[in-house]
Every structure is written in structure tokens, then in C-alpha cells.
PDB file of N, CA and C in Angstrom:
ATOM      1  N   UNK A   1     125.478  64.705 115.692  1.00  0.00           N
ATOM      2  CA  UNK A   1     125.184  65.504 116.865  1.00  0.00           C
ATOM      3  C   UNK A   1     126.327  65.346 117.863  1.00  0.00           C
ATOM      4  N   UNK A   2     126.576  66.270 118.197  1.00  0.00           N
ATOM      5  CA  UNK A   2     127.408  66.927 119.252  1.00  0.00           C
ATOM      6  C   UNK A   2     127.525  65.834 120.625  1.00  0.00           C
ATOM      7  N   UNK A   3     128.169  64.427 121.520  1.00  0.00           N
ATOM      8  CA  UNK A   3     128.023  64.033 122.403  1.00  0.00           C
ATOM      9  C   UNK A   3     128.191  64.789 123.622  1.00  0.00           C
ATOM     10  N   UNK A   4     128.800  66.141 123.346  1.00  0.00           N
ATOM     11  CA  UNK A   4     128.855  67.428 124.922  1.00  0.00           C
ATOM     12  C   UNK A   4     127.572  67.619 124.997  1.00  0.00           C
ATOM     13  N   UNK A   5     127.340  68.099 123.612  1.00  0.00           N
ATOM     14  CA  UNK A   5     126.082  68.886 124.080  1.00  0.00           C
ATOM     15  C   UNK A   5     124.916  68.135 124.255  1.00  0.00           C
ATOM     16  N   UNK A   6     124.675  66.747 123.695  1.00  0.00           N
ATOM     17  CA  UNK A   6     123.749  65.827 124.431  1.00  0.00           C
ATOM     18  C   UNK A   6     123.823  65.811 125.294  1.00  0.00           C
ATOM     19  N   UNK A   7     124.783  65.565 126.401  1.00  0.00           N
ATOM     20  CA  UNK A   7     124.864  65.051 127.566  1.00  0.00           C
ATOM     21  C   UNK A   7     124.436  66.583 128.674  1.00  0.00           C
ATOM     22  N   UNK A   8     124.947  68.204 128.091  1.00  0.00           N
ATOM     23  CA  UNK A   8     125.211  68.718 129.189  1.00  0.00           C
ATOM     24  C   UNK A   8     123.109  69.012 128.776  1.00  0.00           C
ATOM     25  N   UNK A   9     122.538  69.193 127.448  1.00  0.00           N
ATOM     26  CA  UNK A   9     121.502  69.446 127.739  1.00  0.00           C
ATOM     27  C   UNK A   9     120.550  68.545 128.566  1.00  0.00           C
ATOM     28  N   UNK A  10     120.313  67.236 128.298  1.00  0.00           N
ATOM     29  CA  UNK A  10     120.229  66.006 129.224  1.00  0.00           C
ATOM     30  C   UNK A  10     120.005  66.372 130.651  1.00  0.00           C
ATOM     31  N   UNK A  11     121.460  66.588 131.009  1.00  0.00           N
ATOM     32  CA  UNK A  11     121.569  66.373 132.278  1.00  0.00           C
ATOM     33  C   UNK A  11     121.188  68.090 133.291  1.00  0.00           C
ATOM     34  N   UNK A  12     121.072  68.857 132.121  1.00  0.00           N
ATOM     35  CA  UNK A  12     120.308  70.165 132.497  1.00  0.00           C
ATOM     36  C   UNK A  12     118.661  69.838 132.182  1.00  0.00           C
ATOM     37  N   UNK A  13     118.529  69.217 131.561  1.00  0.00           N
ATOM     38  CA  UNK A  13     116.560  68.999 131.610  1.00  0.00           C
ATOM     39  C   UNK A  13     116.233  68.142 132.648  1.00  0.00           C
ATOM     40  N   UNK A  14     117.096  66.991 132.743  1.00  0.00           N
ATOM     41  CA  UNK A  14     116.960  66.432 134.200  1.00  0.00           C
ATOM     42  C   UNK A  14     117.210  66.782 135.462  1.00  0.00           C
ATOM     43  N   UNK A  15     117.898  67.812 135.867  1.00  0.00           N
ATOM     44  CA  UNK A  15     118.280  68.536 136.932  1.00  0.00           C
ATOM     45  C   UNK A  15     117.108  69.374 137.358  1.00  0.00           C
ATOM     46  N   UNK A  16     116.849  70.099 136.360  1.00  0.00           N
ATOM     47  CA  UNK A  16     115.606  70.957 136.312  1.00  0.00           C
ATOM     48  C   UNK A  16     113.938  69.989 136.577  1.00  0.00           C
ATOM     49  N   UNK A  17     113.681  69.339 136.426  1.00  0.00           N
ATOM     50  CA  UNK A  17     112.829  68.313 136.501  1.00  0.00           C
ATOM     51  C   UNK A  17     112.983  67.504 138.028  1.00  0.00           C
ATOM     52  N   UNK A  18     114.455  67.356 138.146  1.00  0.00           N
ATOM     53  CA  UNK A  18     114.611  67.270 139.637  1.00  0.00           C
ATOM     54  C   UNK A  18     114.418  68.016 140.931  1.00  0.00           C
ATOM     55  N   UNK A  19     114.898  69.274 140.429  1.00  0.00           N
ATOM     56  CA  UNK A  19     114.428  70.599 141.072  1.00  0.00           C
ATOM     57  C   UNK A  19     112.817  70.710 141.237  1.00  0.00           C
ATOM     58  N   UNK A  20     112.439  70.884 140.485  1.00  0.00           N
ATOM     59  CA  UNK A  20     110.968  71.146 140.380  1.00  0.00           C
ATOM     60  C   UNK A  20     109.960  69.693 141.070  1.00  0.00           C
ATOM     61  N   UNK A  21     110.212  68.605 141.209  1.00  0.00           N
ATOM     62  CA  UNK A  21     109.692  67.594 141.240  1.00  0.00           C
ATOM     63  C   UNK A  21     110.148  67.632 143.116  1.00  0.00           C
ATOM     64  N   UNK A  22     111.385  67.823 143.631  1.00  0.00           N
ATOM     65  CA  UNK A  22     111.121  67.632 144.703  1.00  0.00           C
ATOM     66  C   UNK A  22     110.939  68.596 146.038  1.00  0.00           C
ATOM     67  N   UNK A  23     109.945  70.129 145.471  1.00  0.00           N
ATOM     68  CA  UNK A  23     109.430  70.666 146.161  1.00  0.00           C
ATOM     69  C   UNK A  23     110.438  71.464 146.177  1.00  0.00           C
ATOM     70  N   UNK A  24     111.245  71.865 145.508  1.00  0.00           N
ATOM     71  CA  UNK A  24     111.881  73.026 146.836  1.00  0.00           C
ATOM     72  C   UNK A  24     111.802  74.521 146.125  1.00  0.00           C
ATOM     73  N   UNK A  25     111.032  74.082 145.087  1.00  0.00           N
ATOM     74  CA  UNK A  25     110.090  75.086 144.197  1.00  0.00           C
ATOM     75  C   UNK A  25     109.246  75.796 145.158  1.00  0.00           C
ATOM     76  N   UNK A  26     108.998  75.499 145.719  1.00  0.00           N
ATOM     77  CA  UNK A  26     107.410  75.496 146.439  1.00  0.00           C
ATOM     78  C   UNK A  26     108.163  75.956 148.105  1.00  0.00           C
ATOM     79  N   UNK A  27     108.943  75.122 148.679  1.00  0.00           N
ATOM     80  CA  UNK A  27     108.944  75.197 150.047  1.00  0.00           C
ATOM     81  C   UNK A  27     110.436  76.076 150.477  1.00  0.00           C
ATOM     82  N   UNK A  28     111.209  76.293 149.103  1.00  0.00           N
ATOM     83  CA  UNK A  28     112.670  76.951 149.820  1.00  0.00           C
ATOM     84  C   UNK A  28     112.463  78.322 149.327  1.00  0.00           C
ATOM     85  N   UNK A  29     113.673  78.700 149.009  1.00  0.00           N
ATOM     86  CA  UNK A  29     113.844  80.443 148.899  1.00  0.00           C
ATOM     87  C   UNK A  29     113.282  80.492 147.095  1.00  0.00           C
ATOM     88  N   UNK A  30     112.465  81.343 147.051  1.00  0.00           N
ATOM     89  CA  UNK A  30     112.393  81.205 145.620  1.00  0.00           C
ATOM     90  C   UNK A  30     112.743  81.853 144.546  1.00  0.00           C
ATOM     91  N   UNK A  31     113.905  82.837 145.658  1.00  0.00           N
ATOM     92  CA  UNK A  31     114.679  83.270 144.815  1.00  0.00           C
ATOM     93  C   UNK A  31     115.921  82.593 143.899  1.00  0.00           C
ATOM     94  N   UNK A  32     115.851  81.308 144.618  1.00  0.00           N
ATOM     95  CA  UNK A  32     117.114  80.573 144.237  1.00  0.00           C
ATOM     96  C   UNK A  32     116.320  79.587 143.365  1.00  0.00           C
ATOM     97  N   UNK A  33     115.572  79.255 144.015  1.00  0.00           N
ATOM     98  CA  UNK A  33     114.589  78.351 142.781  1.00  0.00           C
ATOM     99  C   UNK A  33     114.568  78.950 141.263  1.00  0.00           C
ATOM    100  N   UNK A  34     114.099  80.180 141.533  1.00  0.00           N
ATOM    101  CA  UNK A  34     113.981  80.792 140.064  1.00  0.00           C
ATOM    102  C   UNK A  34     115.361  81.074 139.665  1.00  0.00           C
ATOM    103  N   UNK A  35     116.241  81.226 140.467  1.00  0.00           N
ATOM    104  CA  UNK A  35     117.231  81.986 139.196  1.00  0.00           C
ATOM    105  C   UNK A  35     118.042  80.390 138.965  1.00  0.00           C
ATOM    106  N   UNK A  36     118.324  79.276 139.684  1.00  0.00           N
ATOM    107  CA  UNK A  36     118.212  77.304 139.542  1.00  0.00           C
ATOM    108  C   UNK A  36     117.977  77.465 138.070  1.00  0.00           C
ATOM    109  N   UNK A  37     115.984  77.526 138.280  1.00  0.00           N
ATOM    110  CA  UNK A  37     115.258  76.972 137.030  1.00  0.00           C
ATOM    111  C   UNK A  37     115.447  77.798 136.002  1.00  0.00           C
ATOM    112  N   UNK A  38     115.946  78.935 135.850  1.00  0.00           N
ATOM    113  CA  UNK A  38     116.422  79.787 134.864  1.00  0.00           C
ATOM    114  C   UNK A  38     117.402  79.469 134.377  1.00  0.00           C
ATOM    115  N   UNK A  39     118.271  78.728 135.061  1.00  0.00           N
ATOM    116  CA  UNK A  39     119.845  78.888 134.515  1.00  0.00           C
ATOM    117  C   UNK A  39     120.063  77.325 133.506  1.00  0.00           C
ATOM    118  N   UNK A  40     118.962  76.322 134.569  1.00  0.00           N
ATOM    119  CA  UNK A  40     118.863  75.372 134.009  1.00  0.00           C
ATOM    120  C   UNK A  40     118.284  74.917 132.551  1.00  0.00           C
ATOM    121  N   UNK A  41     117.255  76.213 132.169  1.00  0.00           N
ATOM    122  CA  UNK A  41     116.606  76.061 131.049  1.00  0.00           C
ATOM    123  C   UNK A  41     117.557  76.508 130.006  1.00  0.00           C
ATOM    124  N   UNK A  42     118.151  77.915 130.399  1.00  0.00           N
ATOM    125  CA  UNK A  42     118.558  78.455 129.503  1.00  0.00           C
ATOM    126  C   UNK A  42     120.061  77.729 128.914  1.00  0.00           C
ATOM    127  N   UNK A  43     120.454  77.138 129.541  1.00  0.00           N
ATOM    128  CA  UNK A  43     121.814  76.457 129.064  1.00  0.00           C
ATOM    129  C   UNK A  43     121.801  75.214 127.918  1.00  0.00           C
ATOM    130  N   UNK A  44     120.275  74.270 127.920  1.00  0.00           N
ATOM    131  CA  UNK A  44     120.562  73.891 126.951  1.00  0.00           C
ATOM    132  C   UNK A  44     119.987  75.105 125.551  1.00  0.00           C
ATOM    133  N   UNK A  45     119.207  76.180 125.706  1.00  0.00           N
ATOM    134  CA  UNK A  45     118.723  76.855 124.915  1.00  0.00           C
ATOM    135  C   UNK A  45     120.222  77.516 123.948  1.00  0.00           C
ATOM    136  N   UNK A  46     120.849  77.656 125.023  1.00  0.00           N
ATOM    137  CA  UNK A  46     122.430  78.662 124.284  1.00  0.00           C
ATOM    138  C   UNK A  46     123.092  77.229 123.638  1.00  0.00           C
ATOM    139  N   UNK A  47     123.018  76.184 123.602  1.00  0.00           N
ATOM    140  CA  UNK A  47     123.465  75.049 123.506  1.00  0.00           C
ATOM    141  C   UNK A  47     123.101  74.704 122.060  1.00  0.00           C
ATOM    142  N   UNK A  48     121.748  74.682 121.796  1.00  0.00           N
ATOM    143  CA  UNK A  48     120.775  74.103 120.734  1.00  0.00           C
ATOM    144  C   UNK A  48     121.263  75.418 119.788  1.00  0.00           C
ATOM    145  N   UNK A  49     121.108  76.862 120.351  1.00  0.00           N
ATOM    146  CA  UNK A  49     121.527  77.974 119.461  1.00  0.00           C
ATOM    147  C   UNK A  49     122.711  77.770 119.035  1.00  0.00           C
ATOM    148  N   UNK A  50     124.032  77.716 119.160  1.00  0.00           N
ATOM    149  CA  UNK A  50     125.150  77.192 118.763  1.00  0.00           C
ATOM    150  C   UNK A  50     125.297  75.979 118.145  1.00  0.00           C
ATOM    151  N   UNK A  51     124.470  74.931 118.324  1.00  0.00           N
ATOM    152  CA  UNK A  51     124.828  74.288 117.191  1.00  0.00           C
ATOM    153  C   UNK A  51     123.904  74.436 115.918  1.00  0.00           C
ATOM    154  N   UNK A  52     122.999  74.633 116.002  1.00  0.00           N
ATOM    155  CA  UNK A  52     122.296  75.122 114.962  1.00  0.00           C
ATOM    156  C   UNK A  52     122.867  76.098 114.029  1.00  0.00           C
ATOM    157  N   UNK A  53     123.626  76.968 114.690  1.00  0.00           N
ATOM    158  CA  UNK A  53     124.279  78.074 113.788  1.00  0.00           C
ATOM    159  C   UNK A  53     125.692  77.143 113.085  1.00  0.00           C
ATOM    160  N   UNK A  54     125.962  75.948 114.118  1.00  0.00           N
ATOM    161  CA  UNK A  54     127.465  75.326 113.139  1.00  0.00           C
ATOM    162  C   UNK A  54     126.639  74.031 111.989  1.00  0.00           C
ATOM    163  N   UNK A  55     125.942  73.666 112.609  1.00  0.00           N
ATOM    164  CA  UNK A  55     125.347  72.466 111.347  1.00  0.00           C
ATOM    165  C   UNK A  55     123.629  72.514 112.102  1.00  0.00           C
ATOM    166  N   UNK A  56     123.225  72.334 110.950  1.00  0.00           N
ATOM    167  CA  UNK A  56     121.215  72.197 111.242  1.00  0.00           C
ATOM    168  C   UNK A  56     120.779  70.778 111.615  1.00  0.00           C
ATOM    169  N   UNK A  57     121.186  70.724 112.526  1.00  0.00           N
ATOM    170  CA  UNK A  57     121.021  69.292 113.531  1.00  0.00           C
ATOM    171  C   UNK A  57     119.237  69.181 114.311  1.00  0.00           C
ATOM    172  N   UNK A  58     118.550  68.327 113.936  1.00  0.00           N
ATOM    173  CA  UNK A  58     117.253  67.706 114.434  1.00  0.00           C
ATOM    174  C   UNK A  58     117.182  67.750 115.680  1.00  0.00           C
ATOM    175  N   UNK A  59     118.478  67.047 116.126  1.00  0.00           N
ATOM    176  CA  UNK A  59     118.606  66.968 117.459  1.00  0.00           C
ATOM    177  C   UNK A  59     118.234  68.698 118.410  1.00  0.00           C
ATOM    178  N   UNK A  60     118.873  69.219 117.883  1.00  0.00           N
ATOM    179  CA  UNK A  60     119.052  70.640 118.144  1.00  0.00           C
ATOM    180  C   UNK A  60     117.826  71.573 118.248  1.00  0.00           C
ATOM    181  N   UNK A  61     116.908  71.271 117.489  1.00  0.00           N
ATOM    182  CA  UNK A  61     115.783  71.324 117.242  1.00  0.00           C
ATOM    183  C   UNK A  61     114.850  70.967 118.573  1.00  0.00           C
ATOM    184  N   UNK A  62     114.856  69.828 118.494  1.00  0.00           N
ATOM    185  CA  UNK A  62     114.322  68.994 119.552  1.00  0.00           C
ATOM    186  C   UNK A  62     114.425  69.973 120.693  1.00  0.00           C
ATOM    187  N   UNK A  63     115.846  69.550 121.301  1.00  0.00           N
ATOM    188  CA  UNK A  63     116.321  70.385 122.451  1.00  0.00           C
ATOM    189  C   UNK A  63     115.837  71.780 122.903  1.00  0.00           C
ATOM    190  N   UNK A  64     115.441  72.633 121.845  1.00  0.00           N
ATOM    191  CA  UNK A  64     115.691  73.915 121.518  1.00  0.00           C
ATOM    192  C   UNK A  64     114.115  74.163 122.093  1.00  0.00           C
ATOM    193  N   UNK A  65     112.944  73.142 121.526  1.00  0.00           N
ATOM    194  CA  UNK A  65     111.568  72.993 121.625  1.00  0.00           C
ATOM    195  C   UNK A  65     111.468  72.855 123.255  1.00  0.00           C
ATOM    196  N   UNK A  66     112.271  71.837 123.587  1.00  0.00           N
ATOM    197  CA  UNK A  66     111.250  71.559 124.971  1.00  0.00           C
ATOM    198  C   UNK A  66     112.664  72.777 126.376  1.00  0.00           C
ATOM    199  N   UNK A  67     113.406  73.032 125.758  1.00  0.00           N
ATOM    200  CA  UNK A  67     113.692  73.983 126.462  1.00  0.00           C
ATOM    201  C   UNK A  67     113.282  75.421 126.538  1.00  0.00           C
ATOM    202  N   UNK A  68     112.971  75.550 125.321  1.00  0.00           N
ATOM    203  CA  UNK A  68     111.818  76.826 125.308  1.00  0.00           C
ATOM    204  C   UNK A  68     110.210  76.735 126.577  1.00  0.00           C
ATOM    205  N   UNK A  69     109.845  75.578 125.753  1.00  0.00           N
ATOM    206  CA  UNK A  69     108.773  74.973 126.803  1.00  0.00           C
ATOM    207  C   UNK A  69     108.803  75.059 128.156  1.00  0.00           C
ATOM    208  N   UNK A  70     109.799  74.699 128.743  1.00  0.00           N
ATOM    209  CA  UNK A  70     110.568  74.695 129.866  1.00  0.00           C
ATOM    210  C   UNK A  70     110.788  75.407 130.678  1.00  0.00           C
ATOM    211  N   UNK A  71     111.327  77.516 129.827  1.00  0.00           N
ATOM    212  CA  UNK A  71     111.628  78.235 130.439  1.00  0.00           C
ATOM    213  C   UNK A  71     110.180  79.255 130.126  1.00  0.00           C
ATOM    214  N   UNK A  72     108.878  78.582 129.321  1.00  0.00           N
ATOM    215  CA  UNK A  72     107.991  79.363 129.237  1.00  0.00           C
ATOM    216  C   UNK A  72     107.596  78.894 130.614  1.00  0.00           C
ATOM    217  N   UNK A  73     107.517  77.534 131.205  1.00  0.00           N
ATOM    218  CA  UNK A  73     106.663  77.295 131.901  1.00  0.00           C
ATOM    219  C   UNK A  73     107.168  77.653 133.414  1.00  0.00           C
ATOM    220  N   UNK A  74     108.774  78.120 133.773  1.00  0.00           N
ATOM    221  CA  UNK A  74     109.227  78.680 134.437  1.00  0.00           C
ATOM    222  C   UNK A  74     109.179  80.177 134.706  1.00  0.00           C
ATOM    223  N   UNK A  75     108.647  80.703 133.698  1.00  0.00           N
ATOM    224  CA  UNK A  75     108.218  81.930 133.693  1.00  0.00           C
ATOM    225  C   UNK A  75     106.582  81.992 134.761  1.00  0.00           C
ATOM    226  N   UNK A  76     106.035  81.107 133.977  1.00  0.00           N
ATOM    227  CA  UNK A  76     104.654  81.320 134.459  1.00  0.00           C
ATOM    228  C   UNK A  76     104.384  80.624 135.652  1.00  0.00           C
ATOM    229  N   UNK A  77     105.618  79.968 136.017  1.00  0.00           N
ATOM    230  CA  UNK A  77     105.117  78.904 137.776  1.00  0.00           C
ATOM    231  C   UNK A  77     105.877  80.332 138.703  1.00  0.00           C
ATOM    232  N   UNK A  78     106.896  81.209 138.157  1.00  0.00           N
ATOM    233  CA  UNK A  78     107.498  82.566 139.157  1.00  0.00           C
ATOM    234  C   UNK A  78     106.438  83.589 138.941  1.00  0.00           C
ATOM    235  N   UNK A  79     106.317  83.991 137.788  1.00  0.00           N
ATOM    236  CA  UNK A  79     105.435  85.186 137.669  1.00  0.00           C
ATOM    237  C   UNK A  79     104.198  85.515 137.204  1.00  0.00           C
ATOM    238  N   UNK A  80     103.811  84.694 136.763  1.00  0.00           N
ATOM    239  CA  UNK A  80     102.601  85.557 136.771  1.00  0.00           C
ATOM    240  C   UNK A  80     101.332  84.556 137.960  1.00  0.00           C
ATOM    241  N   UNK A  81     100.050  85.808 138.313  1.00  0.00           N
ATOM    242  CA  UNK A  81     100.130  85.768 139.545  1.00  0.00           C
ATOM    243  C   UNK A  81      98.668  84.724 139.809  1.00  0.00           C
ATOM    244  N   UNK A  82      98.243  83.946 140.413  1.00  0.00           N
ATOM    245  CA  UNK A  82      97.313  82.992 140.883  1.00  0.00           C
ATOM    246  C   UNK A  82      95.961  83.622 141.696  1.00  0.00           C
ATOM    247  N   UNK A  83      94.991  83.039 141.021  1.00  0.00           N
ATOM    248  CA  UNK A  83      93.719  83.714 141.897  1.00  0.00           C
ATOM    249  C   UNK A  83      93.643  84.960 142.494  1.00  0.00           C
ATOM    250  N   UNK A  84      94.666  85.963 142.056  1.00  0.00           N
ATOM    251  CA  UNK A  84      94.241  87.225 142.831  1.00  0.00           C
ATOM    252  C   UNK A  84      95.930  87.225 144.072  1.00  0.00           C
ATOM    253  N   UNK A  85      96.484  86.573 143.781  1.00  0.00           N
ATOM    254  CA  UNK A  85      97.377  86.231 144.817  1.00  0.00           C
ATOM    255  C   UNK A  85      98.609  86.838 144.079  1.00  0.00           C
ATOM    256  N   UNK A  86      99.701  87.238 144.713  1.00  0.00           N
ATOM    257  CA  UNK A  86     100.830  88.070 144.271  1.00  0.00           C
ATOM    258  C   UNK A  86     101.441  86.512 143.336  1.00  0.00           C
ATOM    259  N   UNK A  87     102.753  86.801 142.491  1.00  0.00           N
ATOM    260  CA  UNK A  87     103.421  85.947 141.694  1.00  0.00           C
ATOM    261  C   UNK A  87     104.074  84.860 142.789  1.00  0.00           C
ATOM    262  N   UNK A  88     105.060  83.798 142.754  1.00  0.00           N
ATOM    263  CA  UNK A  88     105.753  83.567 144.011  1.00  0.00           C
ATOM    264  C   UNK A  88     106.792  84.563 144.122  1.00  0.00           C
ATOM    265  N   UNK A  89     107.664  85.241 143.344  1.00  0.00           N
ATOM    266  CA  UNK A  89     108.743  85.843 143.832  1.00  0.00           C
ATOM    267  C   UNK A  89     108.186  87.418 144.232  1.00  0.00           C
ATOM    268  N   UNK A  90     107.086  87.653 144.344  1.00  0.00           N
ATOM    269  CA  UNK A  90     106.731  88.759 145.080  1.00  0.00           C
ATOM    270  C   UNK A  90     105.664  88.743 145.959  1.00  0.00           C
ATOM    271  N   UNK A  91     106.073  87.226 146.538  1.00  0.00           N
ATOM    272  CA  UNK A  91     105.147  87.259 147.680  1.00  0.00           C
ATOM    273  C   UNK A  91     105.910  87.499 149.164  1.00  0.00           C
ATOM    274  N   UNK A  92     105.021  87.750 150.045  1.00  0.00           N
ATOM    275  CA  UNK A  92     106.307  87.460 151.434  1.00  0.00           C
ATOM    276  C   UNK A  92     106.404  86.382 151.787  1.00  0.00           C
ATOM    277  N   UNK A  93     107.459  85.643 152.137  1.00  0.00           N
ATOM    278  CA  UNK A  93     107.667  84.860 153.002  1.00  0.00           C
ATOM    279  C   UNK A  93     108.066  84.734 153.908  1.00  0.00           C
TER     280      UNK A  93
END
């Protein structure tokens, strides 16, 4: 396995986890939040896809799982919508 791409997916699942963990999901612009937690998911996803296509790495696998996970669950904390209540990125603030 790849030591770049350990490290940059890593330190993109932890960033994202950082993001999300200290509110600013919730309390800043969420437009920046979402397109943050988007960019953050999807980078190890293009990551795990490329190496998978050069050698069929476990590791890759792995990665590929909880970053999917990741950007499902980023989908559903922006859009879709709560008790009757608009999504967050189409609410006013």
C-alpha cells in the first residue's frame, strides 16, 4: 500500500471528523461546511479509486468503505430535510 495515499486519506478522514465534531457544521456558513465535508470525503474516494485500478489493495478497500459512508452521511446531515423543516443548505440563516 501506497504511504501518500495512507497518509493523505488519514489525514482527510480526520479533518473531516474534525470539522464535523467541532460545530461549525451546525453554527457557521453551511455553505462552506458542505462543500469542506464534500471535498474532504471525496478525496480519499478518488484516492482508493486509483489505486484499486493500479493494484487490488485491501487497504483501498477499506478506505473506499468508510469514505463512501462518510459522504453518504454528508449527504444526509446537508440535505435531506428534518421533521418537516427545510434541509440545512436551504434554510435561512
Amino acid at each position: 500500500m501506497n504511504l501518500k495515499y495512507l497518509s493523505v486519506s488519514i489525514f482527510s478522514i480526520i479533518a473531516f471528523l474534525g470539522l464535523y465534531f467541532s460545530s461549525y457544521t451546525a453554527l457557521g456558513n453551511p455553505y462552506i461546511a458542505f462543500t469542506l465535508c464534500l471535498i474532504l470525503t471525496l478525496i480519499p474516494i478518488v484516492w482508493s479509486l486509483i489505486l484499486l485500478k493500479k493494484d487490488n489493495s485491501s487497504g483501498a478497500i477499506i478506505f473506499l468503505t468508510i469514505s463512501g459512508i462518510l459522504l453518504l452521511f454528508t449527504l444526509f446531515m446537508f440535505l435531506i430535510p428534518e421533521a418537516g423543516n427545510p434541509p440545512e443548505l436551504f434554510r435561512e440563516h
